[in-house]
Protein backbone atom coordinates (compact mmCIF):
# COMPACT_ATOMS: atom_id res chain seq x y z
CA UNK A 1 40.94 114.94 141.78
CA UNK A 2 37.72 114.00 140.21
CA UNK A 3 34.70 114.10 141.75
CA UNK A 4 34.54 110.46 142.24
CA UNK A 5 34.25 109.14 145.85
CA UNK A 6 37.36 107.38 146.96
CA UNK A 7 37.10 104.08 148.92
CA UNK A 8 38.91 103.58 151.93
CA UNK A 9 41.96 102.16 150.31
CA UNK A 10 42.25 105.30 147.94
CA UNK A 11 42.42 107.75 151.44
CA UNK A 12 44.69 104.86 152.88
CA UNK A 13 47.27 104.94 150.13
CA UNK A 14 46.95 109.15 149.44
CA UNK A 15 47.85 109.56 153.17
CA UNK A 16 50.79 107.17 152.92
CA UNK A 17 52.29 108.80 149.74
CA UNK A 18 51.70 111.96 151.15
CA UNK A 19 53.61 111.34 154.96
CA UNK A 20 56.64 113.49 155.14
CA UNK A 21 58.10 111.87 158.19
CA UNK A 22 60.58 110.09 155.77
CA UNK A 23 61.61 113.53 153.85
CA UNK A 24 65.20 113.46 154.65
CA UNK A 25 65.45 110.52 152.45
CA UNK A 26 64.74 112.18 149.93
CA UNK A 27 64.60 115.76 150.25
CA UNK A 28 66.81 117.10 147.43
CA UNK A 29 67.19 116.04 144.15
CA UNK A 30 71.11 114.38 144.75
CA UNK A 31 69.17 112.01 147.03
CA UNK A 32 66.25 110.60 144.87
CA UNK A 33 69.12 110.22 141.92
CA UNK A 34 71.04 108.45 144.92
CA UNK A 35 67.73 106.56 145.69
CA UNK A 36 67.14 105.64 142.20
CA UNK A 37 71.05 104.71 141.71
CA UNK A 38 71.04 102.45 144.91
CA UNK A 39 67.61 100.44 143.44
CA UNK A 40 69.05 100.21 139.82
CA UNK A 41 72.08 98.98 141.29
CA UNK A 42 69.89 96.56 143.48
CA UNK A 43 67.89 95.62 140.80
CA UNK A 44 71.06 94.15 138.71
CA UNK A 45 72.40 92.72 141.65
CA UNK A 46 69.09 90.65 141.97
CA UNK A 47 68.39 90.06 138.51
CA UNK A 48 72.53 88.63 138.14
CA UNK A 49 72.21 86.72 141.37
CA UNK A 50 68.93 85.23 140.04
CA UNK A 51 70.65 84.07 136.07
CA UNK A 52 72.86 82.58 138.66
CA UNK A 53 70.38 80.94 140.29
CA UNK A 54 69.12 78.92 137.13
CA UNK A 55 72.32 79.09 135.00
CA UNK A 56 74.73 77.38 137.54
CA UNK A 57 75.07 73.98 138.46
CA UNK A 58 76.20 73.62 142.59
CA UNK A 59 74.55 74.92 145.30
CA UNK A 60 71.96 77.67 145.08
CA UNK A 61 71.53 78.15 149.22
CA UNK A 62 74.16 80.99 148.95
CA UNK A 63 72.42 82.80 145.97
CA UNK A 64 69.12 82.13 147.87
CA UNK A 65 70.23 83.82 151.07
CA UNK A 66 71.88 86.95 149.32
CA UNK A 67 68.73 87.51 147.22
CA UNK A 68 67.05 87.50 150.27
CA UNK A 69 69.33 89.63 152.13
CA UNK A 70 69.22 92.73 149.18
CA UNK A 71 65.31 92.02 149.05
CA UNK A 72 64.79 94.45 151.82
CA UNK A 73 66.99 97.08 150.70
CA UNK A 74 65.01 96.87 147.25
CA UNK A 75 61.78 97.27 148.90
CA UNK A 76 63.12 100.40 151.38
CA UNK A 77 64.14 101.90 148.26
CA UNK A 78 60.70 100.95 146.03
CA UNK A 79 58.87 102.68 148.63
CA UNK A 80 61.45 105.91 149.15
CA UNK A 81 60.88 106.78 145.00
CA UNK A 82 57.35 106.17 145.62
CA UNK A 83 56.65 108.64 148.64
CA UNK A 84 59.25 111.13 147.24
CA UNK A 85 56.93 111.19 143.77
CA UNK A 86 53.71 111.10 146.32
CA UNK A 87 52.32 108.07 144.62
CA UNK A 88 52.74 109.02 140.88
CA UNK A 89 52.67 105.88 140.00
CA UNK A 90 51.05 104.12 142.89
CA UNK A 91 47.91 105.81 143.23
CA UNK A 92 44.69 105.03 141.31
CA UNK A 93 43.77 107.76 138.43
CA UNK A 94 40.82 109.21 140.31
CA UNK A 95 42.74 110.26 143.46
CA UNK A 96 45.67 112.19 141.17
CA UNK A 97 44.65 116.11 140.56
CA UNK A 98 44.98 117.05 137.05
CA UNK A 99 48.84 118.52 137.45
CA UNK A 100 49.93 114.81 138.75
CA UNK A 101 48.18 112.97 135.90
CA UNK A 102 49.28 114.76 133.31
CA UNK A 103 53.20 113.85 134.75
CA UNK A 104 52.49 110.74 135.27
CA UNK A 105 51.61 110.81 131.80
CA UNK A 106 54.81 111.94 130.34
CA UNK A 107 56.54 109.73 132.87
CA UNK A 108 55.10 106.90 131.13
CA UNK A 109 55.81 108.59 127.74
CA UNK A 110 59.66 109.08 128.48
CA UNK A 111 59.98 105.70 130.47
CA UNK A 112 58.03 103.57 127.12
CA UNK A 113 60.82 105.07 124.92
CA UNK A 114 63.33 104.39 127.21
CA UNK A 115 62.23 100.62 127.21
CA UNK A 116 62.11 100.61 123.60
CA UNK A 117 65.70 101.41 123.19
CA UNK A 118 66.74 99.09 125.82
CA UNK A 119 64.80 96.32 123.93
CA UNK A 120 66.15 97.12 120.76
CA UNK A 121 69.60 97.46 121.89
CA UNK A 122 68.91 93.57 123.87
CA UNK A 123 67.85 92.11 120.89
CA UNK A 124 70.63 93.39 118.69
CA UNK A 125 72.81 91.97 121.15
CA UNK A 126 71.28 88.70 121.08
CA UNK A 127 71.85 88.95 117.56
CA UNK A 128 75.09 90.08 117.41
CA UNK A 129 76.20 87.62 119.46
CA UNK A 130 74.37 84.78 117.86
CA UNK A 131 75.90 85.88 114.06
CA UNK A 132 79.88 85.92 116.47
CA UNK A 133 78.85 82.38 117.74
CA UNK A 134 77.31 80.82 114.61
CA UNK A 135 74.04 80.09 116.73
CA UNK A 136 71.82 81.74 119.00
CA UNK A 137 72.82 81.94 122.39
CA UNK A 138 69.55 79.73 123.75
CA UNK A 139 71.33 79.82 127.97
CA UNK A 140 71.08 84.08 127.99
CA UNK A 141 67.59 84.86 125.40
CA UNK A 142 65.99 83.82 129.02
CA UNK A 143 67.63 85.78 131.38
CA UNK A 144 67.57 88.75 128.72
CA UNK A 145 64.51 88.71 128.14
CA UNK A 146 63.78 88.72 131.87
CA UNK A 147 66.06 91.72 132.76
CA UNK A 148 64.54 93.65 129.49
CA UNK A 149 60.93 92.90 131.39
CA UNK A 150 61.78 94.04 135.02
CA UNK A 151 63.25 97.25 133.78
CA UNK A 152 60.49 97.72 131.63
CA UNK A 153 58.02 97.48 134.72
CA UNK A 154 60.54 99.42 136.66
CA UNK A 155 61.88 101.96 134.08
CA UNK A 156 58.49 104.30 135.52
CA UNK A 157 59.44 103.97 139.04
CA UNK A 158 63.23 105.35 138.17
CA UNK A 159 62.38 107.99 135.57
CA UNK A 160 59.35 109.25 138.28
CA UNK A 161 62.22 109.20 140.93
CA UNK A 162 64.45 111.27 138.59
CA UNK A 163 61.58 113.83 137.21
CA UNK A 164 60.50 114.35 141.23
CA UNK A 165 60.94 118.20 142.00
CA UNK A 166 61.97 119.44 145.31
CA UNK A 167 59.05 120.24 147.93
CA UNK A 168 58.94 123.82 148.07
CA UNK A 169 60.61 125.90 150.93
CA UNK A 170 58.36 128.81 153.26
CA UNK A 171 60.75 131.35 151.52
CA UNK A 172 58.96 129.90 148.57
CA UNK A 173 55.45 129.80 148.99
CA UNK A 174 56.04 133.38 151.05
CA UNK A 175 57.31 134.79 147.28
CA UNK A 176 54.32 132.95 145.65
């Protein structure tokens, strides 16, 4: 940490990344990839039941009420990554010691290139498809573009879950 005071909201959030009551969530490494899996997962599952939303003509109530429904789930999980990486991500740049900043660093690094691909590989799509059609596919650029934007603001959150290392055990620091 620097030697910056931190406000109240900067002690707030460090305590709440760094409460352990919640470890079992994600104690071991087969959980946070679980963690991660389950939000990924959630995060298509909102993101297809939203193009649904706007692409379909009928009733939207239903797709309103299941969107809400995995909205909690989504959140549970947003905040499991986020504790289990002790507020990589969250927490402002002052607060982080030089060992956290320089992760969340090459978390950004890893997750930017990640993106890139992702973008490159929706636009070829687009393309692809647009060239099979004989025009471009106007109804799905949106929602595309849309998915390619929330994993690009997520795609930190999931490769910080992944990168997390186990807490170490008393056996450990004992050997240390």
């Amino acid at each position: 940490m620097t030697t910056t005071r931190l406000t109240r909201y900067d002690r707030s959030m460090l305590r709440l990344m760094n409460d352990r009551r919640g470890a079992a969530w994600y104690a071991t490494a087969a959980r946070r990839r679980l963690t991660v899996a389950a939000h990924v997962t959630l995060t298509v599952a909102l993101g297809g039941l939203m193009t649904h939303l706007f692409l379909a003509e009928g009733e939207p109530l239903w797709t309103i009420a299941a969107m809400g429904a995995l909205l909690l789930p989504w959140m549970v999980a947003t905040g499991v990554i986020n504790i289990a990486t002790r507020g990589l991500l969250e927490l402002r740049e002052r607060v982080l010691d030089e060992r956290q900043s320089a992760e969340r660093s090459r978390v950004l690094a890893l997750a930017h290139r990640a993106t890139t691909l992702l973008l490159a590989a929706a636009v070829l799509g687009l393309l692809a498809a647009g060239m099979a059609a004989g025009h471009a596919p106007k109804a799905y650029a949106g929602p595309v573009l849309i998915a390619v934007l929330v994993v690009h603001w997520l795609m930190p959150l999931w490769v910080a879950g992944l990168r997390a290392q186990d807490e170490p055990t008393e056996d450990d620091l004992v050997q240390a």
